[in-house]
PDB file of N, CA and C in Angstrom:
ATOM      1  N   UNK A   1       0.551 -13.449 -28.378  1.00  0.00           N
ATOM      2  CA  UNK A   1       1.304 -13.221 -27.167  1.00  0.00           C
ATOM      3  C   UNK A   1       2.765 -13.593 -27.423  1.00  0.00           C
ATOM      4  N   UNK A   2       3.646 -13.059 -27.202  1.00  0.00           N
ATOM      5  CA  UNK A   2       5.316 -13.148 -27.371  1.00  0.00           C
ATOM      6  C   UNK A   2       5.619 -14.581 -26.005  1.00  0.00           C
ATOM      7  N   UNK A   3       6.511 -15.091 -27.201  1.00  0.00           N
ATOM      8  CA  UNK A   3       7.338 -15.808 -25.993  1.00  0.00           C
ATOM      9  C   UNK A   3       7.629 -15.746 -24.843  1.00  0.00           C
ATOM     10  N   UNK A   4       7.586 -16.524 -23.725  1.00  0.00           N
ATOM     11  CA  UNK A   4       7.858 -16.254 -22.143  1.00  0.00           C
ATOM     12  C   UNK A   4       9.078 -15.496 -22.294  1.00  0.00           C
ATOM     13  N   UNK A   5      10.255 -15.996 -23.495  1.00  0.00           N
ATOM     14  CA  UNK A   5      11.333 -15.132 -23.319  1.00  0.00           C
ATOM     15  C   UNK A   5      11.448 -13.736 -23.445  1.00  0.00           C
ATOM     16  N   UNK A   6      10.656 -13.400 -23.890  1.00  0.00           N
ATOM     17  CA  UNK A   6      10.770 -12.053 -24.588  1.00  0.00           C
ATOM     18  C   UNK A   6       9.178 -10.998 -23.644  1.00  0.00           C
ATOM     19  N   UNK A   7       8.943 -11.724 -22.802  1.00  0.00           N
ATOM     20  CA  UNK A   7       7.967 -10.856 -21.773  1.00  0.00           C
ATOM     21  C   UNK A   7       8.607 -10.637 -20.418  1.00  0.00           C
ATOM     22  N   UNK A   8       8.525  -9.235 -20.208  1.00  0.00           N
ATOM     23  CA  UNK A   8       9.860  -8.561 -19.173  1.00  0.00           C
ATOM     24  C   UNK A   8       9.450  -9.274 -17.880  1.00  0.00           C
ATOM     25  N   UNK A   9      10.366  -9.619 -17.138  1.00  0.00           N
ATOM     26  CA  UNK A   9      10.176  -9.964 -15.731  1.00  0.00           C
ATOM     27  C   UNK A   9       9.391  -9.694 -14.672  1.00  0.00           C
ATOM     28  N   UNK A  10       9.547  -7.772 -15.101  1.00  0.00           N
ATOM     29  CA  UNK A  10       8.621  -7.181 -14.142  1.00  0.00           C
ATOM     30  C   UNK A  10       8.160  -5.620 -14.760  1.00  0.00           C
ATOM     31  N   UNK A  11       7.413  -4.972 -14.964  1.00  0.00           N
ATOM     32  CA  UNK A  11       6.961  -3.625 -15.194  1.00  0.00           C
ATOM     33  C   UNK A  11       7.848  -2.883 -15.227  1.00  0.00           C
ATOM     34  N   UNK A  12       8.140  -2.264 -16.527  1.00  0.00           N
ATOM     35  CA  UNK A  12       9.252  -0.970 -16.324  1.00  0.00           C
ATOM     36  C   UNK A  12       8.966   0.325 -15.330  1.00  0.00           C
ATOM     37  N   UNK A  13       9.662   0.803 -14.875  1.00  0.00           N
ATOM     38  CA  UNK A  13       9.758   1.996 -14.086  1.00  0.00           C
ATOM     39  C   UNK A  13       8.620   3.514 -14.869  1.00  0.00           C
ATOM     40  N   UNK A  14       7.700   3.586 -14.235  1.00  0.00           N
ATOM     41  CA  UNK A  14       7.175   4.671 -14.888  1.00  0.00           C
ATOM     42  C   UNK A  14       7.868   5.501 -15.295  1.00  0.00           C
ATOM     43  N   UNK A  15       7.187   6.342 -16.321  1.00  0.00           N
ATOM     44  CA  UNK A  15       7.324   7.369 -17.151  1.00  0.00           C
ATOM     45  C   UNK A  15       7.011   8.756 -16.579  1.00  0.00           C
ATOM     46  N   UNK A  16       7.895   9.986 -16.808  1.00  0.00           N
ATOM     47  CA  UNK A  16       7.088  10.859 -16.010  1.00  0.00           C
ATOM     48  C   UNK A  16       6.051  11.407 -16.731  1.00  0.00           C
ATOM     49  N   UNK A  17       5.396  10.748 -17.717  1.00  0.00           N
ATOM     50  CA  UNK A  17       4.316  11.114 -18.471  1.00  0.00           C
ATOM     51  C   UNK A  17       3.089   9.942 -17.576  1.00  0.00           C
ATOM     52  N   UNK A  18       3.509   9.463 -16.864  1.00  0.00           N
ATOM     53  CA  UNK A  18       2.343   8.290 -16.873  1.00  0.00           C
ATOM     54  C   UNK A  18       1.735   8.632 -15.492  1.00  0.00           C
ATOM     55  N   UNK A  19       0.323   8.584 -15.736  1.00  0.00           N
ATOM     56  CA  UNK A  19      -0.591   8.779 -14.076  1.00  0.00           C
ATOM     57  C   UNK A  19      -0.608   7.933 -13.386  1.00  0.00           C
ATOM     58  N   UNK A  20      -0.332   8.127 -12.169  1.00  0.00           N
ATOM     59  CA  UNK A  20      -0.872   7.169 -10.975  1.00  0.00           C
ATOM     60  C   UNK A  20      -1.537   7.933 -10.059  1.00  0.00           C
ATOM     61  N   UNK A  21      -2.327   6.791  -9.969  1.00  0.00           N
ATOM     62  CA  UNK A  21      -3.572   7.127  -8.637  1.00  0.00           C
ATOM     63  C   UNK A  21      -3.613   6.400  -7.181  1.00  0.00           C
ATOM     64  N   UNK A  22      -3.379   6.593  -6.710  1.00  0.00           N
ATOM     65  CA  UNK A  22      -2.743   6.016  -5.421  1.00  0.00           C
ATOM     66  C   UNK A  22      -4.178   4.795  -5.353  1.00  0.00           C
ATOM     67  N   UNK A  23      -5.198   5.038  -5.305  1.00  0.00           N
ATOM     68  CA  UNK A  23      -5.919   3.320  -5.355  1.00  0.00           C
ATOM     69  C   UNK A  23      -5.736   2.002  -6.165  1.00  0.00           C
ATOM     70  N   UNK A  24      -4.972   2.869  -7.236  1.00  0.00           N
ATOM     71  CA  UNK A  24      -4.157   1.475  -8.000  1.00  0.00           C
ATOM     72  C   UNK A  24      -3.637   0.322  -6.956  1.00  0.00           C
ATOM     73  N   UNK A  25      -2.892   1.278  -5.974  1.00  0.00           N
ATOM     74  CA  UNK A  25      -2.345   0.445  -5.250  1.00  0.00           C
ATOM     75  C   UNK A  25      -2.552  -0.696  -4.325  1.00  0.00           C
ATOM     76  N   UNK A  26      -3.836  -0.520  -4.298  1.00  0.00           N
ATOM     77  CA  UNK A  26      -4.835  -1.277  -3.161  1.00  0.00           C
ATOM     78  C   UNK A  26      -5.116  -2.691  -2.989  1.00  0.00           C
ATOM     79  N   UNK A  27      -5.217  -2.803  -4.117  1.00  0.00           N
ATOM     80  CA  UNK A  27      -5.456  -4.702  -4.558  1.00  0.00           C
ATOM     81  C   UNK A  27      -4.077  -5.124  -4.227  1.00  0.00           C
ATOM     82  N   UNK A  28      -2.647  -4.838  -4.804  1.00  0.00           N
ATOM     83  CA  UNK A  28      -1.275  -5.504  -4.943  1.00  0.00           C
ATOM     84  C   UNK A  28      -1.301  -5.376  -3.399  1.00  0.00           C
ATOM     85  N   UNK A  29      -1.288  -4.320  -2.376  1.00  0.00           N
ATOM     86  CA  UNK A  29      -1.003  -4.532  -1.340  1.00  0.00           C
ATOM     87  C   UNK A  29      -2.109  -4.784  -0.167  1.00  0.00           C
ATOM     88  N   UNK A  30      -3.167  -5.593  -0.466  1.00  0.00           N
ATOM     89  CA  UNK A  30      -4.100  -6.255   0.483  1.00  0.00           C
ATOM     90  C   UNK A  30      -3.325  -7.347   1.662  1.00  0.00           C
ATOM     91  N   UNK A  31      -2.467  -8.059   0.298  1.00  0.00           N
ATOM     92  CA  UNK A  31      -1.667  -8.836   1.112  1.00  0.00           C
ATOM     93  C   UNK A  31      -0.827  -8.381   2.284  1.00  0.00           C
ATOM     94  N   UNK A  32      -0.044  -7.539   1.845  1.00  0.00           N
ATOM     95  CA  UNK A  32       0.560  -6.596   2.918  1.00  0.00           C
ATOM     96  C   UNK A  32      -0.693  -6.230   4.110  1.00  0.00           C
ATOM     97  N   UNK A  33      -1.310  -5.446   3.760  1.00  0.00           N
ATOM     98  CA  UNK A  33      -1.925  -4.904   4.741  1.00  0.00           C
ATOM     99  C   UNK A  33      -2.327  -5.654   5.730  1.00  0.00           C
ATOM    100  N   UNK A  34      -3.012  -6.806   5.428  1.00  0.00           N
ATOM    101  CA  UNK A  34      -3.482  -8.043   6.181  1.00  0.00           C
ATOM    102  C   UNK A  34      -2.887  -8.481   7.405  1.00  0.00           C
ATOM    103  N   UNK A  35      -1.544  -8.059   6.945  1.00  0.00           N
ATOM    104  CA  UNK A  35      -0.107  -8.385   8.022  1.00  0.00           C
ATOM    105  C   UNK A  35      -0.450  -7.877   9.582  1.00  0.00           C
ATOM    106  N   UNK A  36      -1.197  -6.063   9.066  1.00  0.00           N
ATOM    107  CA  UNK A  36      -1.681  -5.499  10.410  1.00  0.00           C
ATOM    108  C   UNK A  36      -2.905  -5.920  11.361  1.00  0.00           C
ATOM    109  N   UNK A  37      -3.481  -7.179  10.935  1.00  0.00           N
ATOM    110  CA  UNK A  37      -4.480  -7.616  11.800  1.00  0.00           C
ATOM    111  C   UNK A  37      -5.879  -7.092  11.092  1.00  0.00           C
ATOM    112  N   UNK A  38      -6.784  -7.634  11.897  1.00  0.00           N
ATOM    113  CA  UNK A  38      -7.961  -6.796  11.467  1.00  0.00           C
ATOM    114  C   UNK A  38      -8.444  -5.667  11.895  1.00  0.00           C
ATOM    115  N   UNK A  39      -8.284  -5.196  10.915  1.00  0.00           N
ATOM    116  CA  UNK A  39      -7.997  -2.603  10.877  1.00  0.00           C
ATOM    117  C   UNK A  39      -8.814  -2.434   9.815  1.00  0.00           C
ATOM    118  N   UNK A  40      -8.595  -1.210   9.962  1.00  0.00           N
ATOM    119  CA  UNK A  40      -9.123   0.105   8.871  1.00  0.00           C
ATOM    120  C   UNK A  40      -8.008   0.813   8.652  1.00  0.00           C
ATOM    121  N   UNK A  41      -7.405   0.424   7.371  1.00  0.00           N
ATOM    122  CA  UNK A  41      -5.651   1.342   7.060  1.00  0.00           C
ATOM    123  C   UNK A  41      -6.037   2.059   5.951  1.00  0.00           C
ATOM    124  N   UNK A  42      -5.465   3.142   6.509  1.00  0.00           N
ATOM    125  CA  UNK A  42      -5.703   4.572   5.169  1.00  0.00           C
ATOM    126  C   UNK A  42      -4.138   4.158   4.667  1.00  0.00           C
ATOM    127  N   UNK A  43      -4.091   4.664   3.659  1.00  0.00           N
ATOM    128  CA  UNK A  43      -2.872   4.795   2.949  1.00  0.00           C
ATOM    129  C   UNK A  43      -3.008   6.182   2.220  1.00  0.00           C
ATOM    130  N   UNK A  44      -1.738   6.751   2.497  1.00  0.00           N
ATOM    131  CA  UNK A  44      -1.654   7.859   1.772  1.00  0.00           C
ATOM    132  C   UNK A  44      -0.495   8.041   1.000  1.00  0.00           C
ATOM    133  N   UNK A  45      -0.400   8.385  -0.451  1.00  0.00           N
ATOM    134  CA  UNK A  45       0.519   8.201  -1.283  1.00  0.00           C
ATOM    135  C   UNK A  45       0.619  10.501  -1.983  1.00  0.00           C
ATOM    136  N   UNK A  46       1.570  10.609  -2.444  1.00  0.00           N
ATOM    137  CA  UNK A  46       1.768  11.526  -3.079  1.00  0.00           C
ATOM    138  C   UNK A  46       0.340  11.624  -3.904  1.00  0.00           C
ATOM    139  N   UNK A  47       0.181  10.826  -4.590  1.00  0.00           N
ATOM    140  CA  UNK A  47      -0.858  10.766  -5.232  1.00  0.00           C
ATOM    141  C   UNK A  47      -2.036  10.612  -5.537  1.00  0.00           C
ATOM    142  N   UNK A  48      -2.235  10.609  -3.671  1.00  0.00           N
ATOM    143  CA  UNK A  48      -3.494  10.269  -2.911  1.00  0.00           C
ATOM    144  C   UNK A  48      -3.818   9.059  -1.976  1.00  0.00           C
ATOM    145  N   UNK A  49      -5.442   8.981  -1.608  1.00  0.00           N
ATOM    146  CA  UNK A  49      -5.355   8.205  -0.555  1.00  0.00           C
ATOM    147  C   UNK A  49      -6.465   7.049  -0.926  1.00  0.00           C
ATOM    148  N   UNK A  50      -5.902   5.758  -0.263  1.00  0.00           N
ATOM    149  CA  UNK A  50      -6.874   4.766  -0.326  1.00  0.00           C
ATOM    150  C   UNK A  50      -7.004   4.483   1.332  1.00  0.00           C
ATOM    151  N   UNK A  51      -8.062   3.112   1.136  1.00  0.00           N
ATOM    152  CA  UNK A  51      -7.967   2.910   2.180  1.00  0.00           C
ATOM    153  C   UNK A  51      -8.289   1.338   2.395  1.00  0.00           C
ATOM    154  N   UNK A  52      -8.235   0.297   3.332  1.00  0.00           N
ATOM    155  CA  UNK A  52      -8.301  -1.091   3.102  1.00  0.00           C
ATOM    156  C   UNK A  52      -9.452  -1.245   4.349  1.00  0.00           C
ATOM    157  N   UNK A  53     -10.001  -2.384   4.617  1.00  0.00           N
ATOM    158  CA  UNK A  53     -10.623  -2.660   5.542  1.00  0.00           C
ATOM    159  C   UNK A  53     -10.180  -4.767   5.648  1.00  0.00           C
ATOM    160  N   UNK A  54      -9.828  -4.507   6.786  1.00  0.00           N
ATOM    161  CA  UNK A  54      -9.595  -5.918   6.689  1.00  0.00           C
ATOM    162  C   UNK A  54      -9.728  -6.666   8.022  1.00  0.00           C
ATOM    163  N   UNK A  55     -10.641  -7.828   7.973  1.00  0.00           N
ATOM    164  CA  UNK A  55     -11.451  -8.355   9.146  1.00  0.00           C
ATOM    165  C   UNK A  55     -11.274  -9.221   8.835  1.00  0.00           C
ATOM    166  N   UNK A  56     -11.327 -10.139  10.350  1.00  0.00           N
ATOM    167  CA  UNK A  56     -11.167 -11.580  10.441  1.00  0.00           C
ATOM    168  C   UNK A  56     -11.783 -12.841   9.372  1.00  0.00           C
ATOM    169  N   UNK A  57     -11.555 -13.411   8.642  1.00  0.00           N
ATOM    170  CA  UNK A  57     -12.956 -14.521   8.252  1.00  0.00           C
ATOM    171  C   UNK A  57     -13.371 -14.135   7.023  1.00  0.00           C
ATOM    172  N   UNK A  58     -13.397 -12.848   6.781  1.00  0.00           N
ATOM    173  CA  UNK A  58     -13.396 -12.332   5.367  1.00  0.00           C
ATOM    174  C   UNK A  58     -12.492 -12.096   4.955  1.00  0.00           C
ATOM    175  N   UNK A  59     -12.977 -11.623   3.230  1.00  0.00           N
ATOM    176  CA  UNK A  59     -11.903 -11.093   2.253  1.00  0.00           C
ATOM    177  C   UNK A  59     -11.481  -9.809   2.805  1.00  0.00           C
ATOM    178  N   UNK A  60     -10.822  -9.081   2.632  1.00  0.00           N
ATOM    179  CA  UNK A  60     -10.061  -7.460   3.015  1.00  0.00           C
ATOM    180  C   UNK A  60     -11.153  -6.885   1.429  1.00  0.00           C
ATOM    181  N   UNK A  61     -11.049  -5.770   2.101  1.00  0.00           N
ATOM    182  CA  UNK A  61     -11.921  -4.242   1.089  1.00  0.00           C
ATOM    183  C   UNK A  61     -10.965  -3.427   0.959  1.00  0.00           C
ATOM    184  N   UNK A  62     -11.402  -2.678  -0.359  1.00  0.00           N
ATOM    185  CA  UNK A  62     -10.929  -1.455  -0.268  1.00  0.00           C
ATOM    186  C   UNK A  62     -11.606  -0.547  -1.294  1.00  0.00           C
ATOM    187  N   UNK A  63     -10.991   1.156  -0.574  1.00  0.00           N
ATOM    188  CA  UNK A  63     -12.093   2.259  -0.999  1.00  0.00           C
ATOM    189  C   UNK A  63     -11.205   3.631  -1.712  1.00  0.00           C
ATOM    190  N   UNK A  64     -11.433   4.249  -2.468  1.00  0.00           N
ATOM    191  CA  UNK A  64     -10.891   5.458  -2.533  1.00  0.00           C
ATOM    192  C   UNK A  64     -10.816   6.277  -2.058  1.00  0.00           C
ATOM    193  N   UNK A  65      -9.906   6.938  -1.113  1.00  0.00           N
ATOM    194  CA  UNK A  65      -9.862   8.035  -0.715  1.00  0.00           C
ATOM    195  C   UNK A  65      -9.854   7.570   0.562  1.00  0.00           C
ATOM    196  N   UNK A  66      -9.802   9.198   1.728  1.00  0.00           N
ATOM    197  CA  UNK A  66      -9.547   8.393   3.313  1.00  0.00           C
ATOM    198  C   UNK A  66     -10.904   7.839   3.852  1.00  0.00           C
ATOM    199  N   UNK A  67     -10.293   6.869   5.409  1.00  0.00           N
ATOM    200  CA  UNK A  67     -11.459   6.445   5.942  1.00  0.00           C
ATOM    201  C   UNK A  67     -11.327   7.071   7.177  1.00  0.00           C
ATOM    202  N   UNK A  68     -12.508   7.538   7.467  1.00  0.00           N
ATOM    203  CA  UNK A  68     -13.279   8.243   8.801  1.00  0.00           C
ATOM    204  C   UNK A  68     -12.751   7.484   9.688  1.00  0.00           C
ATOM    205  N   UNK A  69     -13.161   6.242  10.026  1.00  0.00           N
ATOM    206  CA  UNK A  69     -12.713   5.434  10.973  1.00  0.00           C
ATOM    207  C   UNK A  69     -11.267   4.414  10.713  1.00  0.00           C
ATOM    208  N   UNK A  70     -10.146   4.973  10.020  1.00  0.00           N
ATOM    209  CA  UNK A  70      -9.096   4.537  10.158  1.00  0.00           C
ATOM    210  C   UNK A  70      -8.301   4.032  11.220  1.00  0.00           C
ATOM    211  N   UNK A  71      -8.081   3.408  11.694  1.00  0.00           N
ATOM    212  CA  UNK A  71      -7.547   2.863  13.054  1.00  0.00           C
ATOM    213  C   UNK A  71      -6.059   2.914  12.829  1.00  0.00           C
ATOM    214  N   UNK A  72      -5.334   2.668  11.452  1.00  0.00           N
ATOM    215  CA  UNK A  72      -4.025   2.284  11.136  1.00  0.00           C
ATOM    216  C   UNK A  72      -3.780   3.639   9.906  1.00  0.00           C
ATOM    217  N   UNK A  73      -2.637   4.470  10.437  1.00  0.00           N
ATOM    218  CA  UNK A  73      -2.200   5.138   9.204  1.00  0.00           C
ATOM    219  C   UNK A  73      -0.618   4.623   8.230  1.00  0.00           C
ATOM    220  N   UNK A  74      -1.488   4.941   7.094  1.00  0.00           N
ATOM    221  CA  UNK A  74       0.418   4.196   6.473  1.00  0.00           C
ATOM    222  C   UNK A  74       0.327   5.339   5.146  1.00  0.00           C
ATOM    223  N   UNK A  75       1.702   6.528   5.653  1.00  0.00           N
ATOM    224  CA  UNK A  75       2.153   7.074   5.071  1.00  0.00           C
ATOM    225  C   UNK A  75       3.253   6.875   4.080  1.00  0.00           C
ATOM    226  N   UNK A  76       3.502   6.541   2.386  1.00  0.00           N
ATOM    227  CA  UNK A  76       4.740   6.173   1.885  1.00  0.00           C
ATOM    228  C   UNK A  76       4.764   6.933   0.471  1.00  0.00           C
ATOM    229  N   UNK A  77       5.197   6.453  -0.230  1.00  0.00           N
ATOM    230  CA  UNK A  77       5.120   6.716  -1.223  1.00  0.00           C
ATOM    231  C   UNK A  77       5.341   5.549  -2.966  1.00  0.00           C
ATOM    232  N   UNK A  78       4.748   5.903  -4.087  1.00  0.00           N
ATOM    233  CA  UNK A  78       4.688   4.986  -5.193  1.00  0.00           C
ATOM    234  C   UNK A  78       5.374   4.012  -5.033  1.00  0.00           C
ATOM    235  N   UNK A  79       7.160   4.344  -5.201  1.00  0.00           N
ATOM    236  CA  UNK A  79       8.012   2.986  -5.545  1.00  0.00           C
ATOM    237  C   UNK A  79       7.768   2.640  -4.110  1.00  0.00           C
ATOM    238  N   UNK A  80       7.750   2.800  -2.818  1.00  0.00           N
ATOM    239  CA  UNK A  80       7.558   1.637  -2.102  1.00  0.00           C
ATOM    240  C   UNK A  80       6.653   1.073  -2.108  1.00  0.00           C
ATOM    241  N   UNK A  81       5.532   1.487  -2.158  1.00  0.00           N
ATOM    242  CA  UNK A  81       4.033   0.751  -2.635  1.00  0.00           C
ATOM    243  C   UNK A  81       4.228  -0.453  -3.089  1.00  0.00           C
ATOM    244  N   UNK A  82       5.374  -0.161  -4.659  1.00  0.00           N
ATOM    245  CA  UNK A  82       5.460  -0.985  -5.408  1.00  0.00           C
ATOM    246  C   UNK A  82       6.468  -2.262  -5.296  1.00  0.00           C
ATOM    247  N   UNK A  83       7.476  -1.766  -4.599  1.00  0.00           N
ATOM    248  CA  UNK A  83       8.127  -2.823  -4.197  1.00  0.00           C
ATOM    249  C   UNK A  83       7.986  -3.717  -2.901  1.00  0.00           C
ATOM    250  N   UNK A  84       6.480  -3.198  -1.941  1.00  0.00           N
ATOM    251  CA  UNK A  84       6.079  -3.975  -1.178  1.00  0.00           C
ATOM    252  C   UNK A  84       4.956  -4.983  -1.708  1.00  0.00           C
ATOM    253  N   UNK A  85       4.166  -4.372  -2.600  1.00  0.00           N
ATOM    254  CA  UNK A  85       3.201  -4.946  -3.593  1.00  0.00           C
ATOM    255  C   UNK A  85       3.772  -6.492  -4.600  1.00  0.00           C
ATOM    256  N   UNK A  86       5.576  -6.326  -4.929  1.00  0.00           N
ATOM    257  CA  UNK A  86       6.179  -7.247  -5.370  1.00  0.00           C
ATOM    258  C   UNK A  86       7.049  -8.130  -4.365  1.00  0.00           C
ATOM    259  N   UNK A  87       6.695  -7.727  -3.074  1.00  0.00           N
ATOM    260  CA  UNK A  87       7.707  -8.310  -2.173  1.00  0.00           C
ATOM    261  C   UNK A  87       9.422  -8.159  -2.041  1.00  0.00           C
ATOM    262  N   UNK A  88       8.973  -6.787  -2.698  1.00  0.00           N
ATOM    263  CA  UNK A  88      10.973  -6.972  -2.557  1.00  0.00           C
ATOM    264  C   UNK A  88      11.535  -6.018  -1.413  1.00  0.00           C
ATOM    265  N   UNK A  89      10.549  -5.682  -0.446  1.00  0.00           N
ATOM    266  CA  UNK A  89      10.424  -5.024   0.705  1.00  0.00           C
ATOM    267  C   UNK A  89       9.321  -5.645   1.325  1.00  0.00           C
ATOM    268  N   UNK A  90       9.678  -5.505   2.693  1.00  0.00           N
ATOM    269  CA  UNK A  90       8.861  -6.005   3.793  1.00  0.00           C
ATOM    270  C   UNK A  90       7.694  -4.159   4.360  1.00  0.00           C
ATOM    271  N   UNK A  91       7.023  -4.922   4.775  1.00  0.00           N
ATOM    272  CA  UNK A  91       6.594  -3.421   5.805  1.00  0.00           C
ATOM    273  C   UNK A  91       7.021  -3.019   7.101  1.00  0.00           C
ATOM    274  N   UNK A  92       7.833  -3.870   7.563  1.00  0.00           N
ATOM    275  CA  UNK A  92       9.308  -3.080   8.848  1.00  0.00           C
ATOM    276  C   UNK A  92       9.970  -2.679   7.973  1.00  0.00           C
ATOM    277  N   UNK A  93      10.768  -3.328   7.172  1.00  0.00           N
ATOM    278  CA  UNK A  93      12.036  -2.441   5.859  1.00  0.00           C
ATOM    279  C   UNK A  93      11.530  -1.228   5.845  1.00  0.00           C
ATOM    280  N   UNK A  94      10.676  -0.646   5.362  1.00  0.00           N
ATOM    281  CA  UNK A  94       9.648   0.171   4.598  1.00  0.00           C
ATOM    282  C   UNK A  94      10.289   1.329   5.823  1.00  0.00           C
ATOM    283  N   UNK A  95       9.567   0.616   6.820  1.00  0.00           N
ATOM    284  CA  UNK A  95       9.581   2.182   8.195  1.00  0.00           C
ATOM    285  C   UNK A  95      11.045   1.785   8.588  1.00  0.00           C
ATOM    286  N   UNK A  96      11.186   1.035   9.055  1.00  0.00           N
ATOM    287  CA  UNK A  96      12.766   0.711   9.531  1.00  0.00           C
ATOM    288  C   UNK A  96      13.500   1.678   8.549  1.00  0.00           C
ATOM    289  N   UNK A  97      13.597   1.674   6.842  1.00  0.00           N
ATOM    290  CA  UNK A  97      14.365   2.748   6.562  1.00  0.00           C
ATOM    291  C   UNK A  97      14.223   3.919   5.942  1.00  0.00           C
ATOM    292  N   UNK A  98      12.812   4.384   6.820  1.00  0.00           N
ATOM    293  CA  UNK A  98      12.356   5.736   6.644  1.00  0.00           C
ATOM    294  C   UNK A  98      11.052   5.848   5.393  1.00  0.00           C
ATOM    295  N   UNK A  99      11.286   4.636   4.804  1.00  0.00           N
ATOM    296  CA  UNK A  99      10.359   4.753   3.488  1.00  0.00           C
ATOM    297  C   UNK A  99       9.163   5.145   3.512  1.00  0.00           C
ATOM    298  N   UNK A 100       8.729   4.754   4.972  1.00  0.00           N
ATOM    299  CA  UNK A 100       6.736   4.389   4.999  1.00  0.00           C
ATOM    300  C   UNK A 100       6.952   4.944   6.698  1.00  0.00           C
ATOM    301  N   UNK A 101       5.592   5.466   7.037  1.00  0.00           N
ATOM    302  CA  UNK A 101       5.780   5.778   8.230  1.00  0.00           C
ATOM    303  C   UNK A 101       4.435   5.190   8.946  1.00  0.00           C
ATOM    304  N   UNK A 102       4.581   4.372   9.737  1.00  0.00           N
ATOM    305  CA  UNK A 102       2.898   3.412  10.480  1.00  0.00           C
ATOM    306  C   UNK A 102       2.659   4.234  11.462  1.00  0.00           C
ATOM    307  N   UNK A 103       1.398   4.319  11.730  1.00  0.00           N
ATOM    308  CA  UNK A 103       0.781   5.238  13.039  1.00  0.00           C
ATOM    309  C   UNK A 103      -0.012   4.685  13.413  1.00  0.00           C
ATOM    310  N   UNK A 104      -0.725   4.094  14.590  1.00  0.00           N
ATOM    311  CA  UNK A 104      -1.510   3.507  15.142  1.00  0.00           C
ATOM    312  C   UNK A 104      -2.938   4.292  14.827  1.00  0.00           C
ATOM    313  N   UNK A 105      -3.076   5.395  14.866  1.00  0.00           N
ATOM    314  CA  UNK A 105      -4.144   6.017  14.569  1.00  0.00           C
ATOM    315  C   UNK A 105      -4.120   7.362  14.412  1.00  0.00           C
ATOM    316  N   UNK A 106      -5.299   8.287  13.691  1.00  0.00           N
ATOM    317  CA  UNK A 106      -5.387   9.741  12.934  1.00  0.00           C
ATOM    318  C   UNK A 106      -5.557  10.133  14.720  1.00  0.00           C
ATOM    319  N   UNK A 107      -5.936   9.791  15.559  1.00  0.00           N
ATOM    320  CA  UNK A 107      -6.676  10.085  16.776  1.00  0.00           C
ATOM    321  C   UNK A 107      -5.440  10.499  17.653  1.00  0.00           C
ATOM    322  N   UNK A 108      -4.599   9.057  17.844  1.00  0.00           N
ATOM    323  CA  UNK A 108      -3.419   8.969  18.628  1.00  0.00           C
ATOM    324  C   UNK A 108      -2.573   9.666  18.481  1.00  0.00           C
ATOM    325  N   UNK A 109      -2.326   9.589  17.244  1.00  0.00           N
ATOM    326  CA  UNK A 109      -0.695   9.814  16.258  1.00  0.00           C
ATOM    327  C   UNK A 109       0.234   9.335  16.707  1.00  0.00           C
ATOM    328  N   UNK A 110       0.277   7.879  17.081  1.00  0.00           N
ATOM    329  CA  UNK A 110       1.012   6.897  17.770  1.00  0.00           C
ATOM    330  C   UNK A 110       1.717   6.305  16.701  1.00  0.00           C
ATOM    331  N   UNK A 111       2.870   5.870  16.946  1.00  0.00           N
ATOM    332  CA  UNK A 111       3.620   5.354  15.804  1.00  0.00           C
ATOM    333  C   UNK A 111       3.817   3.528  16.130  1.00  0.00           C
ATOM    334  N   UNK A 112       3.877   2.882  15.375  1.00  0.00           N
ATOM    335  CA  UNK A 112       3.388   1.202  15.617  1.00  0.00           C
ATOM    336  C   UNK A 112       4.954   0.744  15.709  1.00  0.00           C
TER     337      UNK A 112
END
């Protein structure tokens, strides 16, 4: 393993050779999601859709692809994913400047 000095701070910027799958995203932003209470949040990325489940008392879940009973939609895309996943964005930032768009539900199409 290389020196602490010489191991990068943070993940270089993908490659446009490199895949992403939008459930990658799921684990880094549990934390985030959590923020919305206990829901069912789809996330939908360019690159597809996950989805979280997160309830009181327990750990938060998550699944590939959408959920039927989504209560919370969160439309964004990779780099914000990623820079909410590292905290260098909030999830108001996110919608506040257009990045991510929250909807109360697929049903409503209410915006949070």
């Amino acid at each position: 393993m290389p020196p602490a000095s010489r191991v990068p701070a943070r993940a270089p910027p993908p490659r446009p050779t490199d895949a992403v799958r939008a459930h990658w995203f799921a684990i880094p932003l549990l934390g985030v999601l959590e923020g919305l209470g206990a829901r069912v949040v789809q996330v939908t990325l360019d690159e597809g859709e996950f989805h979280a489940r997160v309830r009181d008392g327990a750990a938060p879940e998550y699944g590939d692809g959408p959920a039927a009973d989504a209560e919370v939609l969160l439309r964004t895309d990779a780099e914000t994913c990623r820079a909410l996943a590292a905290g260098e964005a909030t999830l108001a930032e996110a919608v506040e400047s257009g990045r991510a768009v929250l909807q109360e539900s697929a049903r409503t199409g209410e915006s949070i």
